[in-house]
PDB file of N, CA and C in Angstrom:
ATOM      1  N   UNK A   1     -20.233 -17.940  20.595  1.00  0.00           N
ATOM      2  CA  UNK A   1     -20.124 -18.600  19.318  1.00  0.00           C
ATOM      3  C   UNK A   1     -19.052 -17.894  18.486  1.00  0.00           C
ATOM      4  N   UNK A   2     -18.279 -18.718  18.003  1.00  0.00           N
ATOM      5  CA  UNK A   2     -17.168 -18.094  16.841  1.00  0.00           C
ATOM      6  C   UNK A   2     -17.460 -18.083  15.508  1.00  0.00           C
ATOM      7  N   UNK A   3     -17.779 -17.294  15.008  1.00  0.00           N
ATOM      8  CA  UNK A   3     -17.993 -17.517  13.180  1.00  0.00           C
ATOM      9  C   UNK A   3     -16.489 -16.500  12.638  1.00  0.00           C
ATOM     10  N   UNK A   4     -16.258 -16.663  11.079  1.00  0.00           N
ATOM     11  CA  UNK A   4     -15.640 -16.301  10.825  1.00  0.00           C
ATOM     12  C   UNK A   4     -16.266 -14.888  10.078  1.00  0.00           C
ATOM     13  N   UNK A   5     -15.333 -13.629  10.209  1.00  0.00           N
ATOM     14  CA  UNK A   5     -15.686 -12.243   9.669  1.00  0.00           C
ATOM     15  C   UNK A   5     -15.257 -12.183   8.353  1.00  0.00           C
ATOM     16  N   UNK A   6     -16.133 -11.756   7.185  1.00  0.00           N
ATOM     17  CA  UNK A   6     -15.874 -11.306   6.035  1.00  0.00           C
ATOM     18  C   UNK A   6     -14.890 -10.211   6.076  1.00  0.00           C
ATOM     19  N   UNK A   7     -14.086 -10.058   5.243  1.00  0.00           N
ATOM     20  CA  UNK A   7     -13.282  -8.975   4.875  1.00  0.00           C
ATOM     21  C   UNK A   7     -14.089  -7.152   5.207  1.00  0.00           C
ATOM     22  N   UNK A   8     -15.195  -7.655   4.410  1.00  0.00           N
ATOM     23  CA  UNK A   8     -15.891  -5.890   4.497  1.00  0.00           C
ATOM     24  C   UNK A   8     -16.524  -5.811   5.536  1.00  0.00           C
ATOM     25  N   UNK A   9     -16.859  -6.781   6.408  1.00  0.00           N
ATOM     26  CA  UNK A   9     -17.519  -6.799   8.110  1.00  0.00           C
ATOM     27  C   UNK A   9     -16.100  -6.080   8.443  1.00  0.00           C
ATOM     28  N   UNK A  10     -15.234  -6.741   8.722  1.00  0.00           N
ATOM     29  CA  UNK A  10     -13.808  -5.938   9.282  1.00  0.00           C
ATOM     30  C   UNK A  10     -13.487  -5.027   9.323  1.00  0.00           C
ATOM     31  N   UNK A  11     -13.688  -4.349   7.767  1.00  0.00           N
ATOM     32  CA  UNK A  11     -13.103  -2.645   7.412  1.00  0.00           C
ATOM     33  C   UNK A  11     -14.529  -2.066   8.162  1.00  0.00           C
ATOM     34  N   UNK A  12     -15.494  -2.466   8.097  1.00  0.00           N
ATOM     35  CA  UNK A  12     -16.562  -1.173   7.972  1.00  0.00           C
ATOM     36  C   UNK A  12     -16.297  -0.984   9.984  1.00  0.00           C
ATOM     37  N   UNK A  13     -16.417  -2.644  11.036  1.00  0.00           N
ATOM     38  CA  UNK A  13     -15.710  -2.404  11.955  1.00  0.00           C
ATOM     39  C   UNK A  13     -14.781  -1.512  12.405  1.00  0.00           C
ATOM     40  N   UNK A  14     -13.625  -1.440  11.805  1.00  0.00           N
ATOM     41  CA  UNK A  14     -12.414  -0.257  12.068  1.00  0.00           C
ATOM     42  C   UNK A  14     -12.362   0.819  11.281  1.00  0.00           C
ATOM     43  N   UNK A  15     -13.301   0.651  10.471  1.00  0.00           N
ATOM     44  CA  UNK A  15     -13.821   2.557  10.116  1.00  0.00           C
ATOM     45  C   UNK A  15     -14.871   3.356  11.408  1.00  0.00           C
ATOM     46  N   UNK A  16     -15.579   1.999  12.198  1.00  0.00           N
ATOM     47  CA  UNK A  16     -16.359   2.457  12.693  1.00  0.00           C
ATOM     48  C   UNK A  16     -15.584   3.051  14.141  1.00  0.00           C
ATOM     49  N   UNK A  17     -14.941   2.587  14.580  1.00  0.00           N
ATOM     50  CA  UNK A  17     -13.653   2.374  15.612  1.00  0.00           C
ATOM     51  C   UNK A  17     -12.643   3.782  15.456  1.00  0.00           C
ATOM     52  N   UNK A  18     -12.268   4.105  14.223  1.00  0.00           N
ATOM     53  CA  UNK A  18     -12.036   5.114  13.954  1.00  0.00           C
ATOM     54  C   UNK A  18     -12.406   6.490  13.879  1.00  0.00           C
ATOM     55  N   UNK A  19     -13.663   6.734  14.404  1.00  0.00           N
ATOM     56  CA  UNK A  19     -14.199   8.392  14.344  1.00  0.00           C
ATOM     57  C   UNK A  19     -13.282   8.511  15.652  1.00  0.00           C
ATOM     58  N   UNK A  20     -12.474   8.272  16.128  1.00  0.00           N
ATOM     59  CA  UNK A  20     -11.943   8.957  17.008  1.00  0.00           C
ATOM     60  C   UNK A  20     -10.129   8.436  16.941  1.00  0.00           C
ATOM     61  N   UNK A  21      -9.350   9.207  17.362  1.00  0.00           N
ATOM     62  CA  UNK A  21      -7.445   8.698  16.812  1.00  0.00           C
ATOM     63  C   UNK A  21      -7.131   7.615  17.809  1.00  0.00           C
ATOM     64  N   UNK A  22      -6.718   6.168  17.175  1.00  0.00           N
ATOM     65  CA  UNK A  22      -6.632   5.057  17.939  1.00  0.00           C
ATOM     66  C   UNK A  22      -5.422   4.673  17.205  1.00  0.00           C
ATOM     67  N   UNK A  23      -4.224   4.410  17.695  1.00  0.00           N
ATOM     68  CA  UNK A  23      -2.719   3.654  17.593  1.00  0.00           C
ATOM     69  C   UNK A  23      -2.909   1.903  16.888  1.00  0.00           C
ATOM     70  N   UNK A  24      -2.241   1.205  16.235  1.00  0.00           N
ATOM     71  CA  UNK A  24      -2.674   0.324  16.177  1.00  0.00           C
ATOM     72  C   UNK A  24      -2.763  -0.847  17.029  1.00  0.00           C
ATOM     73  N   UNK A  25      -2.318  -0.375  17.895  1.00  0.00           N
ATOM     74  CA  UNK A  25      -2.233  -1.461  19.423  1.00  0.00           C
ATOM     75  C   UNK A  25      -4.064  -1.268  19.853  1.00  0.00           C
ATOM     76  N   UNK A  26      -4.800  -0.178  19.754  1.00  0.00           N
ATOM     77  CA  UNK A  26      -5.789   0.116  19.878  1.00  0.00           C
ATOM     78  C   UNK A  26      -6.818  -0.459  18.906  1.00  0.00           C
ATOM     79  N   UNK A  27      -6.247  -0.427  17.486  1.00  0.00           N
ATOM     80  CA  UNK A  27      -7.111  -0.745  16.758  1.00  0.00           C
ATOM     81  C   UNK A  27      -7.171  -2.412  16.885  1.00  0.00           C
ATOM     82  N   UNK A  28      -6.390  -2.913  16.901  1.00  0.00           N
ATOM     83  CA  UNK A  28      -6.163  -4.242  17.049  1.00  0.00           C
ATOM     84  C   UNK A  28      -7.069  -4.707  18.441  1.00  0.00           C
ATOM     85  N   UNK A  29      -6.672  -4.158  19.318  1.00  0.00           N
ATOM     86  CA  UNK A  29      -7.920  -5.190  20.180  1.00  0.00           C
ATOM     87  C   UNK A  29      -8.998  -4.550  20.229  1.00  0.00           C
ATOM     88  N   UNK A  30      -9.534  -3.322  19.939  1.00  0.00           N
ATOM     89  CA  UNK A  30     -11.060  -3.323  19.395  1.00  0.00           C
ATOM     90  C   UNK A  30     -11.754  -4.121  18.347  1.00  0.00           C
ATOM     91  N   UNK A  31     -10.795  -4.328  17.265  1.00  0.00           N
ATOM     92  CA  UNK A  31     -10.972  -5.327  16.231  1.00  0.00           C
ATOM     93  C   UNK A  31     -10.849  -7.069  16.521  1.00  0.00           C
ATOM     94  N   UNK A  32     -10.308  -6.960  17.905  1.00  0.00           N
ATOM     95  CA  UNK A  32      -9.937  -8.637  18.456  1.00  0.00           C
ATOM     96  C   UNK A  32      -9.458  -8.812  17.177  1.00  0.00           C
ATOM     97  N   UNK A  33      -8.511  -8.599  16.381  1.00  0.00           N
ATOM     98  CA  UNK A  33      -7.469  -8.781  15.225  1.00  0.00           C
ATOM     99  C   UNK A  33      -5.810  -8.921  15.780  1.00  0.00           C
ATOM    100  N   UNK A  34      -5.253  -9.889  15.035  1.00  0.00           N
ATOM    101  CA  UNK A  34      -3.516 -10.103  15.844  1.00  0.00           C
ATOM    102  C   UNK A  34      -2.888  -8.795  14.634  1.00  0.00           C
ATOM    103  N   UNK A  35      -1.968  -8.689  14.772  1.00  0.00           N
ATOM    104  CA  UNK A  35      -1.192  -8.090  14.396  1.00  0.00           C
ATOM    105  C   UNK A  35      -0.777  -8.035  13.232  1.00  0.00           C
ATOM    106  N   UNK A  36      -0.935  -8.509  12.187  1.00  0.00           N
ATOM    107  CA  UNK A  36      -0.611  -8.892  11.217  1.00  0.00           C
ATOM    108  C   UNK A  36      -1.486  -8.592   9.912  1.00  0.00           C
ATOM    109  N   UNK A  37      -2.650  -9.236  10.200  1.00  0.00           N
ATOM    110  CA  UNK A  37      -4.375  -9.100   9.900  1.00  0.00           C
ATOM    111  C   UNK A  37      -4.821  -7.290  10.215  1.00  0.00           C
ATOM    112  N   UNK A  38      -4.346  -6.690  11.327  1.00  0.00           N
ATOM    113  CA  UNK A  38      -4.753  -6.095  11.587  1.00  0.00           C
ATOM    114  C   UNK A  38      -3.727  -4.382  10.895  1.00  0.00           C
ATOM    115  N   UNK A  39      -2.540  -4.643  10.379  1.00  0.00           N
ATOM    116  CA  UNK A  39      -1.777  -4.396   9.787  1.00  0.00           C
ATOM    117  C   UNK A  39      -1.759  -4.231   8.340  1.00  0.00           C
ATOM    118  N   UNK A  40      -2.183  -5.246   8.403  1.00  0.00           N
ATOM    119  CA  UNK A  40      -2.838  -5.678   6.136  1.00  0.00           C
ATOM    120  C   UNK A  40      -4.260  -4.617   6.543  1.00  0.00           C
ATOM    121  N   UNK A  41      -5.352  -4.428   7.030  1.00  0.00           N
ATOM    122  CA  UNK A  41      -6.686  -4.145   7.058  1.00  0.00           C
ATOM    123  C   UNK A  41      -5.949  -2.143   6.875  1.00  0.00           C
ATOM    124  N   UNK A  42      -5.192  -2.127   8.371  1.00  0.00           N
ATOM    125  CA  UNK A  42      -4.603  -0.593   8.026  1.00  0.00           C
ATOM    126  C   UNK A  42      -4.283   0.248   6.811  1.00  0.00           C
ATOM    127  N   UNK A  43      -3.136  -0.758   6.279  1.00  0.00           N
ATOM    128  CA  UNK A  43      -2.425   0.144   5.147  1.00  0.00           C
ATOM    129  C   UNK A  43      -3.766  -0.500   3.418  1.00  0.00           C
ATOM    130  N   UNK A  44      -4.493  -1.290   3.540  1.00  0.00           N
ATOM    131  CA  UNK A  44      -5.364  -1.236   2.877  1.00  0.00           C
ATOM    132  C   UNK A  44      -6.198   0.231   2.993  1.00  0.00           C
ATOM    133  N   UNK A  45      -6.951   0.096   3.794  1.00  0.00           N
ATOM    134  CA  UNK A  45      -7.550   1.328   4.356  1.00  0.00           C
ATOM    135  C   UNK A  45      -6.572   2.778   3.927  1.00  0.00           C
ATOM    136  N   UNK A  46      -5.709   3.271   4.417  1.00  0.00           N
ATOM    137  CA  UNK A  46      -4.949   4.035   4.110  1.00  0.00           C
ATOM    138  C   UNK A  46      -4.442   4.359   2.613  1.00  0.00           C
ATOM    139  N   UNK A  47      -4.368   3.287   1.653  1.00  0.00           N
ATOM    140  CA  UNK A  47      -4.157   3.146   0.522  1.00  0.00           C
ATOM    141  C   UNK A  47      -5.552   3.656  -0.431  1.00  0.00           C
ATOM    142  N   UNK A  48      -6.578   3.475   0.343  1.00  0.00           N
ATOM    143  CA  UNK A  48      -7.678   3.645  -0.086  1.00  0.00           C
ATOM    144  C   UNK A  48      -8.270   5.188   0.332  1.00  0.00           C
ATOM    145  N   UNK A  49      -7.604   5.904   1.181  1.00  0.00           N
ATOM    146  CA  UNK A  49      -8.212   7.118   0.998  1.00  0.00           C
ATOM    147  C   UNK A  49      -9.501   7.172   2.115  1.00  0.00           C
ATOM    148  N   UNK A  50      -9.787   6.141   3.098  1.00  0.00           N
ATOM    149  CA  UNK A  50     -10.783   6.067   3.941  1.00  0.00           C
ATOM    150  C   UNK A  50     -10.151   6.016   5.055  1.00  0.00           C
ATOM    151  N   UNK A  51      -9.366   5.563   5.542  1.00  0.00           N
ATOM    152  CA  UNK A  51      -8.041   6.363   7.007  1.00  0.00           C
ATOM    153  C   UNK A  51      -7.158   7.220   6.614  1.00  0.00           C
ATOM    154  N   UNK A  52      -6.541   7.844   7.649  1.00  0.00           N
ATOM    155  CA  UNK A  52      -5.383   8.799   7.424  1.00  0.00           C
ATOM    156  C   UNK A  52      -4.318   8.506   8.823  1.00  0.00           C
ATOM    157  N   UNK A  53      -3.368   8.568   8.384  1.00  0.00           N
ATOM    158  CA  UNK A  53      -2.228   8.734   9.555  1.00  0.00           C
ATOM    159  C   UNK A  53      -2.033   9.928  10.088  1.00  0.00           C
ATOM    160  N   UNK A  54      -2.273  10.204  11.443  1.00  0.00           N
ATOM    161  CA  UNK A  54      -1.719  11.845  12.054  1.00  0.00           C
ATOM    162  C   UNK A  54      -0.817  11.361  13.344  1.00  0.00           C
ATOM    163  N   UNK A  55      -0.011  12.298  13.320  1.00  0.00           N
ATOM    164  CA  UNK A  55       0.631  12.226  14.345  1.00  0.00           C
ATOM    165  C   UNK A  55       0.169  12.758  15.538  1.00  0.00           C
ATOM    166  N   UNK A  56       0.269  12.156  17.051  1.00  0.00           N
ATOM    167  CA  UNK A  56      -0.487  12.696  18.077  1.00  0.00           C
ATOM    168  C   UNK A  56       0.723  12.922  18.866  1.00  0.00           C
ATOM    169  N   UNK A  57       1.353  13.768  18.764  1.00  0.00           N
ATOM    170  CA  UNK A  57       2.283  13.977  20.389  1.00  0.00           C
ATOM    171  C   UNK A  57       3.249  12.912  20.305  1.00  0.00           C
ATOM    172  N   UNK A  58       4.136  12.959  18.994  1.00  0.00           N
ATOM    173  CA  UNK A  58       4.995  11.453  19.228  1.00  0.00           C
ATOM    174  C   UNK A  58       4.325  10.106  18.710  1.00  0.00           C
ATOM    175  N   UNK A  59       3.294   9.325  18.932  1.00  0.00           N
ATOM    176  CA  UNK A  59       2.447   8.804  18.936  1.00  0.00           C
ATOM    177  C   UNK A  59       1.869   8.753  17.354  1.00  0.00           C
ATOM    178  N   UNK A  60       1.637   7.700  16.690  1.00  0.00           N
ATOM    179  CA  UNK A  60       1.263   7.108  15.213  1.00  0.00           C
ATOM    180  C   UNK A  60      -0.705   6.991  15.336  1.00  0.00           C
ATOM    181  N   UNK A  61      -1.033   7.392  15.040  1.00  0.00           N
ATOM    182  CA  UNK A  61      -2.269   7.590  15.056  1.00  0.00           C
ATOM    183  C   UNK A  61      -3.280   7.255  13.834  1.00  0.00           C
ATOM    184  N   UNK A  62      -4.351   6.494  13.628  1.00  0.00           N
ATOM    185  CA  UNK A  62      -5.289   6.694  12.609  1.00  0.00           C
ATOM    186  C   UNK A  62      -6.612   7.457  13.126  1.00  0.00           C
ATOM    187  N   UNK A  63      -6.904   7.825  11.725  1.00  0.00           N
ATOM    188  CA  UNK A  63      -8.693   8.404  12.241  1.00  0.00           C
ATOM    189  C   UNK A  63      -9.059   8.091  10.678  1.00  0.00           C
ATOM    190  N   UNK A  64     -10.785   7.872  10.970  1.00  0.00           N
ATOM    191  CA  UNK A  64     -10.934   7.926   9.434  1.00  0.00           C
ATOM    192  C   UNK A  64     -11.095   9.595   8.492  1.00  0.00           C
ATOM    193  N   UNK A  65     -11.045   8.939   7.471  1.00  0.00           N
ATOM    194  CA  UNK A  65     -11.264  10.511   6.675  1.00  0.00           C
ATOM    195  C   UNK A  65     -12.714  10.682   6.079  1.00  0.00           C
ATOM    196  N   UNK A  66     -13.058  11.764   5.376  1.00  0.00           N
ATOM    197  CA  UNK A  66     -14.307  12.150   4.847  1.00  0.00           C
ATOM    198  C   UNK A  66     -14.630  11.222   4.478  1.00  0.00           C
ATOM    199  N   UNK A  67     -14.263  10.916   3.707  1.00  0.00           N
ATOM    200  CA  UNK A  67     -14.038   9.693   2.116  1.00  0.00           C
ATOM    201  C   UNK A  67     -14.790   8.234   3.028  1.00  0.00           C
ATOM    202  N   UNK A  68     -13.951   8.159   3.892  1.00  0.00           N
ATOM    203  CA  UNK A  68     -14.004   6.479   5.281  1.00  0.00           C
ATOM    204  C   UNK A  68     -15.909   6.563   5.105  1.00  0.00           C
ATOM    205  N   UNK A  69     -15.841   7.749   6.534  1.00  0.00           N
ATOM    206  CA  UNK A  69     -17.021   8.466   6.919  1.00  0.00           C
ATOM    207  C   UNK A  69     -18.306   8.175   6.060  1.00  0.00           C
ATOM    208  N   UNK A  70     -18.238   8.825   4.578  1.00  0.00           N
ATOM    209  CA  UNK A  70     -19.280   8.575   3.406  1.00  0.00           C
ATOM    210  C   UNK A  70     -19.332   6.882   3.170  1.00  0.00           C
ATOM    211  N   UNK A  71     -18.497   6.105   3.011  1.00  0.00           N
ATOM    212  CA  UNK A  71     -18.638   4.827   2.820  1.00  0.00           C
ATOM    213  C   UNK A  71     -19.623   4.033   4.202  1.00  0.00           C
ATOM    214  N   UNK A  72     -18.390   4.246   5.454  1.00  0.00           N
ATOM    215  CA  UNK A  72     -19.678   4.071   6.508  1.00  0.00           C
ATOM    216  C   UNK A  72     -20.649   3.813   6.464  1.00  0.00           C
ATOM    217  N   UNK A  73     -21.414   5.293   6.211  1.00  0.00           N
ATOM    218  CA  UNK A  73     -22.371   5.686   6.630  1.00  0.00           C
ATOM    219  C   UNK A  73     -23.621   4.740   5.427  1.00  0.00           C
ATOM    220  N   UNK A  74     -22.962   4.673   3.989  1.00  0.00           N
ATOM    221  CA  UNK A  74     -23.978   4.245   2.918  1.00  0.00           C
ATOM    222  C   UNK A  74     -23.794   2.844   3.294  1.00  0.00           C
ATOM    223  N   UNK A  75     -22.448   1.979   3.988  1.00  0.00           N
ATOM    224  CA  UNK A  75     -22.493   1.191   4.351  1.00  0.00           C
ATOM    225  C   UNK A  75     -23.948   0.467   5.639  1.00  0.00           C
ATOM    226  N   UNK A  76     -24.075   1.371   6.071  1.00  0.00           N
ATOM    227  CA  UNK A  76     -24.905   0.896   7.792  1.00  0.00           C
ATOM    228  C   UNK A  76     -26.009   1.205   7.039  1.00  0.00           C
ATOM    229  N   UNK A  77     -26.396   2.723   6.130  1.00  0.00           N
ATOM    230  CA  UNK A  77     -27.511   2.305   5.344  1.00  0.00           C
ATOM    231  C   UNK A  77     -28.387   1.237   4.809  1.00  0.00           C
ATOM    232  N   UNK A  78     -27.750   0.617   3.863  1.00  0.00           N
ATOM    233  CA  UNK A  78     -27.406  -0.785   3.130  1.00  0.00           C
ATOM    234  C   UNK A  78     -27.670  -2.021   3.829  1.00  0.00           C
ATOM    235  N   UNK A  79     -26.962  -1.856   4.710  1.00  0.00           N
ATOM    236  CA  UNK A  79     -27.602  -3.137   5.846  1.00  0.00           C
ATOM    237  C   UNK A  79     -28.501  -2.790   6.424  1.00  0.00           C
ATOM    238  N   UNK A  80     -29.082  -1.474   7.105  1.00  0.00           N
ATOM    239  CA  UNK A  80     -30.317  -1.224   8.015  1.00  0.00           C
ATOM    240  C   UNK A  80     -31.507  -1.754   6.711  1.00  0.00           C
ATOM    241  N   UNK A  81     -31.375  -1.138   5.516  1.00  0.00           N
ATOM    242  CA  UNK A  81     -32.406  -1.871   4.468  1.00  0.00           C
ATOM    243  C   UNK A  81     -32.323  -2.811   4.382  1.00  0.00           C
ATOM    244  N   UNK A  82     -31.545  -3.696   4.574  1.00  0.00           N
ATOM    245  CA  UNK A  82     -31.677  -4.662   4.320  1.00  0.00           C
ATOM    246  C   UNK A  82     -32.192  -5.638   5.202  1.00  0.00           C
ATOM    247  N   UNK A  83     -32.033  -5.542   6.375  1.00  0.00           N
ATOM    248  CA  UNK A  83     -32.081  -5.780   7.700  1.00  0.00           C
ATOM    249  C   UNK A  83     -33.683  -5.507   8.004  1.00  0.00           C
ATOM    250  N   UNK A  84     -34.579  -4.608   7.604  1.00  0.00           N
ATOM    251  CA  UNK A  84     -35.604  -4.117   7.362  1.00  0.00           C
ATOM    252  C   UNK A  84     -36.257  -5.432   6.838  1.00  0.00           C
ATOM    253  N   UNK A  85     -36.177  -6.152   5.887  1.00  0.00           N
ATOM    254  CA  UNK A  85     -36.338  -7.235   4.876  1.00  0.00           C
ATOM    255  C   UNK A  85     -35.963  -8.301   5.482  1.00  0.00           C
ATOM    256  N   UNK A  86     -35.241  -8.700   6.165  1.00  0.00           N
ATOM    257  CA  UNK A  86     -34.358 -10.129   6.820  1.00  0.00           C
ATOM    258  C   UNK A  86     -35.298 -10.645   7.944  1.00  0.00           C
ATOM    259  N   UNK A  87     -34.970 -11.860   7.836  1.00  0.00           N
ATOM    260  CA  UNK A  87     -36.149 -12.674   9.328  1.00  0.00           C
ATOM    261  C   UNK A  87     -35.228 -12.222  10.104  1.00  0.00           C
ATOM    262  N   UNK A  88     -36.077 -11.987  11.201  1.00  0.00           N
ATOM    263  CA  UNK A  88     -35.534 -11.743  12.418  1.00  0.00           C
ATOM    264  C   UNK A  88     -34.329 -13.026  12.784  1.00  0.00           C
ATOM    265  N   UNK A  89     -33.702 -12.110  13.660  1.00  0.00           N
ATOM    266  CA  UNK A  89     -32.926 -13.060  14.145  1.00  0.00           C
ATOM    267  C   UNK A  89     -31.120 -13.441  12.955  1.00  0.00           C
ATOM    268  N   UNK A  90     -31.654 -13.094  11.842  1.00  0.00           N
ATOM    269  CA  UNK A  90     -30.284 -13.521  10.965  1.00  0.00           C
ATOM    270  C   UNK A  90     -29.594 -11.802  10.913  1.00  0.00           C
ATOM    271  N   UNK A  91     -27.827 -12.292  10.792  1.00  0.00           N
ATOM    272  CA  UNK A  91     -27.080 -11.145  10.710  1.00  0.00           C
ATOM    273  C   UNK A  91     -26.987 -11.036   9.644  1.00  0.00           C
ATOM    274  N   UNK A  92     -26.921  -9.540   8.937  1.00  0.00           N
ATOM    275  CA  UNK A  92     -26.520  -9.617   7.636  1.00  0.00           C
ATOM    276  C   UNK A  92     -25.379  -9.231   7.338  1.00  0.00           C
ATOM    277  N   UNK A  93     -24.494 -10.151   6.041  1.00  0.00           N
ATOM    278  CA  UNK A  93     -23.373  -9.746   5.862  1.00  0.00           C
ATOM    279  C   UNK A  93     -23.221  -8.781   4.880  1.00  0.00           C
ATOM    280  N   UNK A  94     -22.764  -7.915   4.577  1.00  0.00           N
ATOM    281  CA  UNK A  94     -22.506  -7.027   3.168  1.00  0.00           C
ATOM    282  C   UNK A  94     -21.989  -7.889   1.627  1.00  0.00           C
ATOM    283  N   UNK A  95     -20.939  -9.148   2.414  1.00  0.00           N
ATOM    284  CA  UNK A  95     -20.356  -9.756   1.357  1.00  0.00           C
ATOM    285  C   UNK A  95     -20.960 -10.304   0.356  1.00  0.00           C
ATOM    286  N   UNK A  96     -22.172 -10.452   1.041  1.00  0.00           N
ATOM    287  CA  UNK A  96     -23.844 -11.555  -0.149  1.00  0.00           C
ATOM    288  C   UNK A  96     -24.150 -10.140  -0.544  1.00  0.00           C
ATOM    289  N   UNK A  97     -23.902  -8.908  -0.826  1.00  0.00           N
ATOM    290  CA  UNK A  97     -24.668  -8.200  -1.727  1.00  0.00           C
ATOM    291  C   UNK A  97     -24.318  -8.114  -2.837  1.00  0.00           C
TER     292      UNK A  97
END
């Protein structure tokens, strides 16, 4: 089934994708995101202080930062409560909070 992803389903996705240094050729098909989309989501992120750019050996690299990490984490919080509360069976989005 195809539904369409909210904006903050996406980031919290490639924050999650990020505890470890992934190129954006990487981030992009973990995210099944084209290039473009997946480009805007980056330098958002980066602008925001929740990724960082490092260099790996030549190689353009993201990972998330502390900052990412803390959002995450209150993020998956947030939904596990909530999710706690939800009929079975429905996904929850962050965007209805």
């Amino acid at each position: 089934m195809h539904y369409k992803r909210e904006g903050l389903d996406i980031m919290m996705m490639l924050l999650s994708n990020l505890k470890e240094r992934r190129t954006i050729t990487q981030i992009m098909h973990a995210a099944r995101l084209d290039t473009r989309t997946s480009s805007k989501y980056v330098q958002m992120l980066l602008k925001k202080g929740l990724i960082e750019r490092v260099d790996d050996g030549g190689r353009v690299c993201y990972t998330i930062t502390e900052r990412g990490s803390r959002l995450l984490f209150l993020c998956e919080e947030l939904k596990n409560m909530l999710k706690d509360n939800a009929s079975e069976g429905k996904e929850i989005s962050l965007i209805y909070i």
